[in-house]
N, C-alpha and C. Protein backbone atom coordinates (compact mmCIF):
# COMPACT_ATOMS: atom_id res chain seq x y z
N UNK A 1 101.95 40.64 123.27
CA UNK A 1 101.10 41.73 122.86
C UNK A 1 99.64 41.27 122.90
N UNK A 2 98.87 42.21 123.46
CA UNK A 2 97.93 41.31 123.42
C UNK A 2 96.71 42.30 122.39
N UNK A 3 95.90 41.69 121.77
CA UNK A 3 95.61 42.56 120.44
C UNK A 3 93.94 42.62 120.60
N UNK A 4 93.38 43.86 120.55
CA UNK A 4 91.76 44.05 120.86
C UNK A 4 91.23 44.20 119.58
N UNK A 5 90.24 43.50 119.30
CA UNK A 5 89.36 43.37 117.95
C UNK A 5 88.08 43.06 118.27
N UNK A 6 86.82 43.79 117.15
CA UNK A 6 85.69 43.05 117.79
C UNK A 6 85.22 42.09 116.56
N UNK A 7 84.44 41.19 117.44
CA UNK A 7 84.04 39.85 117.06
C UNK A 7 82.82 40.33 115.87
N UNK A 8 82.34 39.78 114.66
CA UNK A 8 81.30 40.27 114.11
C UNK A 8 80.04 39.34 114.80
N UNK A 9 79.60 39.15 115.80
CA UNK A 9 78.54 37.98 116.16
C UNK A 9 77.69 39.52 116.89
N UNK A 10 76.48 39.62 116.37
CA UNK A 10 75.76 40.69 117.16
C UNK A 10 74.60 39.57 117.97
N UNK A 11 75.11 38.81 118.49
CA UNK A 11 73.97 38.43 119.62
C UNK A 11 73.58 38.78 120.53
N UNK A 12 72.60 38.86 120.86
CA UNK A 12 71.88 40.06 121.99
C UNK A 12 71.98 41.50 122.15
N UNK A 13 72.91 41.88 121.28
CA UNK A 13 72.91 43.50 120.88
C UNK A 13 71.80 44.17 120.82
N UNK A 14 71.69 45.08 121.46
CA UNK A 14 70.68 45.89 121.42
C UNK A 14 70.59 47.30 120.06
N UNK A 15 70.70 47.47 118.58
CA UNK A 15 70.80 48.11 118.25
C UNK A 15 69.69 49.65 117.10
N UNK A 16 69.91 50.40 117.71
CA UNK A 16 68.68 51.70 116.88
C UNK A 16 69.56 52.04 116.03
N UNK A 17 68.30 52.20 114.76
CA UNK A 17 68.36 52.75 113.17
C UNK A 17 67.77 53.83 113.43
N UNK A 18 68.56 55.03 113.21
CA UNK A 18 67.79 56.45 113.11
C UNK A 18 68.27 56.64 111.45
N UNK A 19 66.81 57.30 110.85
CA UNK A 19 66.90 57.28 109.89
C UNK A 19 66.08 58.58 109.15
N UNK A 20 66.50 59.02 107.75
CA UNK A 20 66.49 60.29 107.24
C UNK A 20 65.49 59.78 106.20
N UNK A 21 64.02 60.51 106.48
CA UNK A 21 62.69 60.52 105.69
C UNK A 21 63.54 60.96 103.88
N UNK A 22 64.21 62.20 104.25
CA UNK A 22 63.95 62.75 103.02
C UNK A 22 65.19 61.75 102.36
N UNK A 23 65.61 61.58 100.71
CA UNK A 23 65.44 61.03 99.99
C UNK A 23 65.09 59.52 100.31
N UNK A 24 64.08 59.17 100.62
CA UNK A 24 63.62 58.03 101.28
C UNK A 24 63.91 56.84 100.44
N UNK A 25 63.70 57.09 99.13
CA UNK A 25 63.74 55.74 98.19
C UNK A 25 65.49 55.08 98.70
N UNK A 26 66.63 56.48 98.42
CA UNK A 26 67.51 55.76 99.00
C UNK A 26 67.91 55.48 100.19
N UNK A 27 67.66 56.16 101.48
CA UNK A 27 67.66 55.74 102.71
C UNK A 27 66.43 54.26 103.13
N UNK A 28 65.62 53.79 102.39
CA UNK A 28 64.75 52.78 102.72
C UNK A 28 65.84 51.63 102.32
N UNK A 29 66.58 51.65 101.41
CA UNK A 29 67.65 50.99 100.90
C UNK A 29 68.20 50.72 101.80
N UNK A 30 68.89 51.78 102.52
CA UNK A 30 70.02 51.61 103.08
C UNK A 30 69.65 51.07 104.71
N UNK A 31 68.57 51.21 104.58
CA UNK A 31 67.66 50.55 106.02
C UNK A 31 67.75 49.29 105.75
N UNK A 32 67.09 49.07 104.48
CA UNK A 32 67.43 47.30 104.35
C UNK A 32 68.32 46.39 104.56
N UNK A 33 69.25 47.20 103.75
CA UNK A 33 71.39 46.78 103.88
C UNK A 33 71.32 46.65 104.96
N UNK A 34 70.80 47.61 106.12
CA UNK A 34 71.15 47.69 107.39
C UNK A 34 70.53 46.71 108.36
N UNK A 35 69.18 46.68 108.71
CA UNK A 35 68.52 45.77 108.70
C UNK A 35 69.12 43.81 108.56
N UNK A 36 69.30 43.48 107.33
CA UNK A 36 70.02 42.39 106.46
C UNK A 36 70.98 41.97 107.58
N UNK A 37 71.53 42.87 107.24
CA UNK A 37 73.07 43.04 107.89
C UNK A 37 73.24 42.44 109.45
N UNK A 38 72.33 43.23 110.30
CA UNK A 38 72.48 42.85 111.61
C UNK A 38 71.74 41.97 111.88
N UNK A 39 70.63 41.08 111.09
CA UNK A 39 70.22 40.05 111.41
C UNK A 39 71.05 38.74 111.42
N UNK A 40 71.68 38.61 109.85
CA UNK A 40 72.70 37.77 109.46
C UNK A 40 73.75 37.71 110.09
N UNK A 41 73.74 38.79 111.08
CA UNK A 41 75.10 38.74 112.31
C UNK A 41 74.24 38.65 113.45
N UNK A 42 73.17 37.87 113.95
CA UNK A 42 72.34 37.25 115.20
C UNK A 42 72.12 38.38 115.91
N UNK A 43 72.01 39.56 115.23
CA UNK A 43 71.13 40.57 116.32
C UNK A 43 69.34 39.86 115.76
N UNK A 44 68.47 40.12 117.07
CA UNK A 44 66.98 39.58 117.00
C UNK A 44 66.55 40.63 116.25
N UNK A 45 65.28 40.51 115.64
CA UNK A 45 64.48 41.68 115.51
C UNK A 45 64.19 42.65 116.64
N UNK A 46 63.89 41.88 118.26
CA UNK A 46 62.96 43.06 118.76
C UNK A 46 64.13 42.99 119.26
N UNK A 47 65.13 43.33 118.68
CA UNK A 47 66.70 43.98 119.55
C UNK A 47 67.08 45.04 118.59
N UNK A 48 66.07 45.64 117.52
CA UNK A 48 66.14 46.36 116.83
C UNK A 48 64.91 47.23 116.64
N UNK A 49 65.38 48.70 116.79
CA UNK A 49 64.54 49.56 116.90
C UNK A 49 64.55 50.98 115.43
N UNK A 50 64.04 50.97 114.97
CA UNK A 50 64.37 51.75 113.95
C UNK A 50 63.30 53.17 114.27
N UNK A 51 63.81 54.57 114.06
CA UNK A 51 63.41 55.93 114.41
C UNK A 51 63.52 56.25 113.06
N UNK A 52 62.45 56.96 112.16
CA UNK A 52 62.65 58.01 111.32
C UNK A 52 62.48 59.61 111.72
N UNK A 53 63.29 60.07 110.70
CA UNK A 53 63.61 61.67 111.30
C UNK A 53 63.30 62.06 109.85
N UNK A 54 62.63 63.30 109.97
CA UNK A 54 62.51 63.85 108.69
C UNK A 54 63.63 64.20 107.60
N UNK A 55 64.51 64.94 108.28
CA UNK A 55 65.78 64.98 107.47
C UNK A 55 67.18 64.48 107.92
N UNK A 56 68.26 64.41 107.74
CA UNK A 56 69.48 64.34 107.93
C UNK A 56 69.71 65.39 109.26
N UNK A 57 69.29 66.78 108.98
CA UNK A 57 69.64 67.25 110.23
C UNK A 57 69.47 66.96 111.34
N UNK A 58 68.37 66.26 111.39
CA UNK A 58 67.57 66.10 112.62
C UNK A 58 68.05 64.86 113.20
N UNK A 59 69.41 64.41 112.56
CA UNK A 59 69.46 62.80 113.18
C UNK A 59 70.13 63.19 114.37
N UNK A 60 71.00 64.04 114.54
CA UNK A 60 72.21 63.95 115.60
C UNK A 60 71.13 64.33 117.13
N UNK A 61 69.68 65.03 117.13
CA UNK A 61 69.03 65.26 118.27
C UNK A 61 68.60 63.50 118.47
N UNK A 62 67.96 62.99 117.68
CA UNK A 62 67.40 61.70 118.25
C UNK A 62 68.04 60.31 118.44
N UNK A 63 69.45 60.72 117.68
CA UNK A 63 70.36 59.38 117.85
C UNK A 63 70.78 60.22 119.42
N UNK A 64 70.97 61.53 119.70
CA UNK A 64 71.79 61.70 121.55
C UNK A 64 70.36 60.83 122.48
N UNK A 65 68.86 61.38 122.12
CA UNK A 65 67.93 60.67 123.42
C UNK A 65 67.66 59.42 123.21
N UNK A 66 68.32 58.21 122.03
CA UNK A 66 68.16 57.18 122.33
C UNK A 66 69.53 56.93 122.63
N UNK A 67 70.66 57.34 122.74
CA UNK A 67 72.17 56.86 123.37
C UNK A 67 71.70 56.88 124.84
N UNK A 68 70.83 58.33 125.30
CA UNK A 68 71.17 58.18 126.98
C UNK A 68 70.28 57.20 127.08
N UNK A 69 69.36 56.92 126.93
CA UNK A 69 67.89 56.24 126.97
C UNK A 69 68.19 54.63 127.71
N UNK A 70 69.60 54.60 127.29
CA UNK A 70 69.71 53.23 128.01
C UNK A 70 69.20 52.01 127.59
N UNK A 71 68.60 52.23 126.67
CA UNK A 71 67.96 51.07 125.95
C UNK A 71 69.12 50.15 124.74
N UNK A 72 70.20 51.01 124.36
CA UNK A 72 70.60 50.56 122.91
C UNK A 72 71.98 50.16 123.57
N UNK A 73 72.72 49.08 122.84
CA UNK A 73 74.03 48.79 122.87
C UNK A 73 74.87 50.12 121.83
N UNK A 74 74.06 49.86 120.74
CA UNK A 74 74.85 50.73 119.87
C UNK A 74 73.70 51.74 118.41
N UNK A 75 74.34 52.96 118.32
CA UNK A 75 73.39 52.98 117.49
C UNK A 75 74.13 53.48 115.54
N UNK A 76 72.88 53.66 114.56
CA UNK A 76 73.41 53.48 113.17
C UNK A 76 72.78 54.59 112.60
N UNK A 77 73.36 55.53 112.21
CA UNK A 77 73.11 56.83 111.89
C UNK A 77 72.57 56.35 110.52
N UNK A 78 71.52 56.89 109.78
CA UNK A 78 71.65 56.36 108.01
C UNK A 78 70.73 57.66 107.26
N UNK A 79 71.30 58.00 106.76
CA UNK A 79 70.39 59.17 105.51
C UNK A 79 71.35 59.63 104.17
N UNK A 80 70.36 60.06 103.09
CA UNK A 80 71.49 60.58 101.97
C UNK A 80 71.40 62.25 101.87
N UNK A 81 72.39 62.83 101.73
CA UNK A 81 72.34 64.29 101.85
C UNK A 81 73.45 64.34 99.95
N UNK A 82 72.37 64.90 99.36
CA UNK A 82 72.74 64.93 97.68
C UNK A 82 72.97 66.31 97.53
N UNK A 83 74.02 66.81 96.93
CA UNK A 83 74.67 68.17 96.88
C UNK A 83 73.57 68.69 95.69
N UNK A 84 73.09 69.63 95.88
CA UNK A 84 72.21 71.09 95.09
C UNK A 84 73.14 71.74 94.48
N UNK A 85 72.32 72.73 94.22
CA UNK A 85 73.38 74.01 93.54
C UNK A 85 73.24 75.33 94.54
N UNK A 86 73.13 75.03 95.81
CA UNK A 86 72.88 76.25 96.94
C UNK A 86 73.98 75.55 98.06
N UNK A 87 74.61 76.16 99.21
CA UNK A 87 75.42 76.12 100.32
C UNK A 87 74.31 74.88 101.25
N UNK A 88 73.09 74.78 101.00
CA UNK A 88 72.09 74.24 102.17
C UNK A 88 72.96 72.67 101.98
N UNK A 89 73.63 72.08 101.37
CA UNK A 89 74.23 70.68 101.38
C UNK A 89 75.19 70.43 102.36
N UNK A 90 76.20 71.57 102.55
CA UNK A 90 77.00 71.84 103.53
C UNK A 90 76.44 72.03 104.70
N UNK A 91 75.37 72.43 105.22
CA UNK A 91 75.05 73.04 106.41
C UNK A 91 74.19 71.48 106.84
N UNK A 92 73.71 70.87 106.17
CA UNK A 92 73.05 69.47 106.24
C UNK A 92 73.90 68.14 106.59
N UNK A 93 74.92 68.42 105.54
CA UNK A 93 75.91 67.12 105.73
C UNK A 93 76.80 67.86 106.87
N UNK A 94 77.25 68.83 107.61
CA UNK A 94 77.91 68.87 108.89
C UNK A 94 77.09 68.66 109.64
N UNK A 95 75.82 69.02 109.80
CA UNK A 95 75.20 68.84 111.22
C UNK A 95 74.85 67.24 111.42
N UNK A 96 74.54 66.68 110.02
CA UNK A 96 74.19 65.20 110.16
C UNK A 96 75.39 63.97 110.65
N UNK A 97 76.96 64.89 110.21
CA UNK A 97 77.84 64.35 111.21
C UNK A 97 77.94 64.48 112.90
N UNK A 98 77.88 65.40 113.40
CA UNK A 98 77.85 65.71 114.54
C UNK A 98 77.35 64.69 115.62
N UNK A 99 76.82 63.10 115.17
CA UNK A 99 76.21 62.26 115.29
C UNK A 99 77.43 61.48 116.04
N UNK A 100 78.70 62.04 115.61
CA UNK A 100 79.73 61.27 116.08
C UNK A 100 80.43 61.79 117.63
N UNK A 101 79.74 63.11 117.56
CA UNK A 101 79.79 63.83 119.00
C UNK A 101 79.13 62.78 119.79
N UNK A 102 77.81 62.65 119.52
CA UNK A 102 76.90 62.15 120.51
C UNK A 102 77.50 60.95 120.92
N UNK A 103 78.61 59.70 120.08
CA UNK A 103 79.34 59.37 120.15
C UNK A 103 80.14 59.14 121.52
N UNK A 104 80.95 60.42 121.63
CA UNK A 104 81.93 60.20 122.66
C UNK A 104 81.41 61.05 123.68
N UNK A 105 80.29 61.65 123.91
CA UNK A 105 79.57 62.20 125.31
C UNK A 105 78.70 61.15 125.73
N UNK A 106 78.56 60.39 125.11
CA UNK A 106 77.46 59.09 125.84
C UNK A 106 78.91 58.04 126.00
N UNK A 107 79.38 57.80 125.20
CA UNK A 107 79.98 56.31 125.26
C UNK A 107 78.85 55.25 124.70
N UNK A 108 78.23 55.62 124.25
CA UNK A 108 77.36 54.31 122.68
C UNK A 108 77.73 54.70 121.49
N UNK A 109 78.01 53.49 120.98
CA UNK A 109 79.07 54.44 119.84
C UNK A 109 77.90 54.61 118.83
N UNK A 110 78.52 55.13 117.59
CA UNK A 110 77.27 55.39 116.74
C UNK A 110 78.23 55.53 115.39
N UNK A 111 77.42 54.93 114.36
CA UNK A 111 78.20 54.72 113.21
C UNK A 111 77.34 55.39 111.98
N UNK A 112 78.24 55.89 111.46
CA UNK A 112 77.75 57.03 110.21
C UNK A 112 77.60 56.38 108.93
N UNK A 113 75.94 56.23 108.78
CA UNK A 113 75.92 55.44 107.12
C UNK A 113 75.31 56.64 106.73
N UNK A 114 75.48 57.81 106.79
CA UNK A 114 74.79 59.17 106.04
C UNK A 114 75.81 59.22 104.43
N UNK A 115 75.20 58.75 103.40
CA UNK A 115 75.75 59.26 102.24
C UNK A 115 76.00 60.56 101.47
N UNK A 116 76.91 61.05 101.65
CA UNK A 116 76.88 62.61 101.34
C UNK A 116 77.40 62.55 100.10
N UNK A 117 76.94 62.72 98.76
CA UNK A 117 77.29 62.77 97.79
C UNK A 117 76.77 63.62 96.52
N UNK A 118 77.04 63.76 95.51
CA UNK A 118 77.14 64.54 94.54
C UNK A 118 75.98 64.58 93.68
N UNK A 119 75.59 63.21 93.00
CA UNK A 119 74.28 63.27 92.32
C UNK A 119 73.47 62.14 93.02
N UNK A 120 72.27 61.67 92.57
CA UNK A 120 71.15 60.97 92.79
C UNK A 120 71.88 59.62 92.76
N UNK A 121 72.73 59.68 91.43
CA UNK A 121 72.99 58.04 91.12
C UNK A 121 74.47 57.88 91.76
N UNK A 122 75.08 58.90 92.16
CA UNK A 122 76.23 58.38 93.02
C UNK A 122 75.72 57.51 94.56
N UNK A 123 74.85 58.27 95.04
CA UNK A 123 73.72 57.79 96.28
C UNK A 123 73.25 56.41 95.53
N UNK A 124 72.50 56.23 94.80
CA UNK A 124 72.14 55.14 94.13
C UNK A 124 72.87 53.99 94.32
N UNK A 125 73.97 53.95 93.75
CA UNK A 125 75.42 53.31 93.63
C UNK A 125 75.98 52.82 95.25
N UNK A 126 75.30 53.99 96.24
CA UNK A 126 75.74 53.48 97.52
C UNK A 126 74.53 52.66 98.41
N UNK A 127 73.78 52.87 98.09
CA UNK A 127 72.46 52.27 98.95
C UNK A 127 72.09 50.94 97.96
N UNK A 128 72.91 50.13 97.62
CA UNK A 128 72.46 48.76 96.82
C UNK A 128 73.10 48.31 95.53
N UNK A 129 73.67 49.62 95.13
CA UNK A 129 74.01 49.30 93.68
C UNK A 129 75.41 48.68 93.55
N UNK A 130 76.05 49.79 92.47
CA UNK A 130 77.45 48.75 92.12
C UNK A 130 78.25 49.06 93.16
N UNK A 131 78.23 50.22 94.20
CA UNK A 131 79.32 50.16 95.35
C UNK A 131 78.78 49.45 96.25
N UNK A 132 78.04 48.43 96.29
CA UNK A 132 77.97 47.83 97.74
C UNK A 132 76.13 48.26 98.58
N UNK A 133 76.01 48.49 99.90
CA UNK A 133 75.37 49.34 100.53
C UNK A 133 75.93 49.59 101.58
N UNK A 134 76.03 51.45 102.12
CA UNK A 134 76.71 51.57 102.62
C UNK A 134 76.15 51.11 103.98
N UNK A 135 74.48 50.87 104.28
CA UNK A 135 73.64 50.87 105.37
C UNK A 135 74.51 49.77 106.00
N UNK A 136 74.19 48.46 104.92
CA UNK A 136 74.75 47.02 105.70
C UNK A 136 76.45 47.25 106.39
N UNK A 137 77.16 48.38 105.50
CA UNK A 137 78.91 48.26 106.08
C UNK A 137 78.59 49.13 107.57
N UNK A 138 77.48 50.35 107.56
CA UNK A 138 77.63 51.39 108.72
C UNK A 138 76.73 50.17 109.84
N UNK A 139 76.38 49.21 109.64
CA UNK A 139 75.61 48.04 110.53
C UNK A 139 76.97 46.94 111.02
N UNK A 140 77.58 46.45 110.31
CA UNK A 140 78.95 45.96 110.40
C UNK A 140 79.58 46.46 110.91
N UNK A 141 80.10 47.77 111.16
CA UNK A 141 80.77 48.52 111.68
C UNK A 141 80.22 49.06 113.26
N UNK A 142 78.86 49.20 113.21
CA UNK A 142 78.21 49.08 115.01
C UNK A 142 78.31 47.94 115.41
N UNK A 143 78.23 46.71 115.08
CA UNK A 143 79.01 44.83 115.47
C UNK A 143 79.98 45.00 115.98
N UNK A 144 81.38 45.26 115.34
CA UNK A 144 82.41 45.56 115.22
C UNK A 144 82.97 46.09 116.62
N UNK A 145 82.06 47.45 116.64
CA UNK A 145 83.02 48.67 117.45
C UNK A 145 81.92 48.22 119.13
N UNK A 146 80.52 47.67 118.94
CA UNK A 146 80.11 47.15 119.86
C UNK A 146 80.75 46.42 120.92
N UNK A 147 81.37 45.19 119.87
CA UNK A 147 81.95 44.51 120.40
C UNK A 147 83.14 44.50 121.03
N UNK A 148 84.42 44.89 120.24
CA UNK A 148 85.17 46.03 120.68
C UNK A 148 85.30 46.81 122.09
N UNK A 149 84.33 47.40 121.94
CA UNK A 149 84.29 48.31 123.31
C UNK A 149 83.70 47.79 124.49
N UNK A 150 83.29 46.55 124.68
CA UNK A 150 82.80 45.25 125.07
C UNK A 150 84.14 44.81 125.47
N UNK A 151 84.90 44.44 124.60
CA UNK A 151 86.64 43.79 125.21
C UNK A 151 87.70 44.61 125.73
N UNK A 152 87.28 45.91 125.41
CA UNK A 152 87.88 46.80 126.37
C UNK A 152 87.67 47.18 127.72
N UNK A 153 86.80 46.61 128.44
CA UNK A 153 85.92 46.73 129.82
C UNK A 153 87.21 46.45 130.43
C-alpha cells in the first residue's frame, strides 16, 4: 500500500495571506499565528505575501486573482465573522467560505482560517487564546495539503 501524506517542511513555498480588515484586532492575531507558523516550518519571508480585504466577503474575489496569478504555491484564507442579532452573519460567513470553490477551479488549494463564531470572546479564544490560534493551524494545514498535492504529481 503505498500511503500519501504531506511533509510539514514549507521550504520554498510560495504562500498568500488574504486577510479580513474588519474585526482586525482579531484577524491581526490570527495573521501572526499565521505568519509564526509558516516561518517555523522554513517558508522565507519574501515567499510570503499577505493581501488585506476589507471584510470577510471580499476574501473569496482576491484569494481567486492571486490563485490564477501564478505566483503562490498555496493560499490562507483568515478573517473573523462574529454573529449579530440580524441574518447579515449568515450572508458573510457563506460567501467568506466560497474560498474553497476557488480551491478546486484553480487547483491552489486554499485553507479556511475564517472564524465564524458567536461572541467577541469565543473569536478571542480562537485567534491566541485558550483554544489555540486558528491562523497558525489554517497555515499548517496549507504545508500539509501543499505538500500533499506535491506527492500526488
Amino acid at each position: 500500500m503505498r500511503i500519501h501524506e504531506g511533509v510539514l517542511d514549507g521550504s520554498g513555498l510560495r504562500v498568500g495571506l488574504v486577510a479580513s480588515r474588519f474585526n482586525e484586532v482579531i484577524v491581526r492575531a490570527l495573521v501572526d499565528g499565521a505568519s509564526d507558523c509558516l516561518r517555523r516550518h522554513g517558508v522565507a519571508d519574501d515567499d510570503i505575501e499577505l493581501a488585506w480585504v476589507p471584510g470577510a466577503f471580499e476574501l473569496p474575489l482576491v484569494v481567486q486573482r492571486l490563485a490564477v496569478s501564478g505566483r503562490l504555491d498555496v493560499i490562507v484564507a483568515l478573517g473573523a465573522v462574529i454573529r449579530g442579532q440580524t441574518p447579515h452573519f449568515d450572508y458573510v460567513a457563506g460567501q467568506a467560505a466560497e474560498v474553497g470553490r476557488v480551491a478546486l477551479a484553480t487547483g491552489v488549494p486554499v485553507t479556511f482560517g475564517v472564524l465564524t463564531t458567536e461572541t467577541a470572546e469565543q473569536a478571542a479564544d480562537r485567534a491566541g487564546g485558550k483554544m489555540g490560534n486558528k491562523g497558525w493551524d489554517a497555515a499548517l494545514a496549507a504545508i500539509e495539503t501543499a505538500r500533499l498535492l506535491a506527492d500526488l504529481k
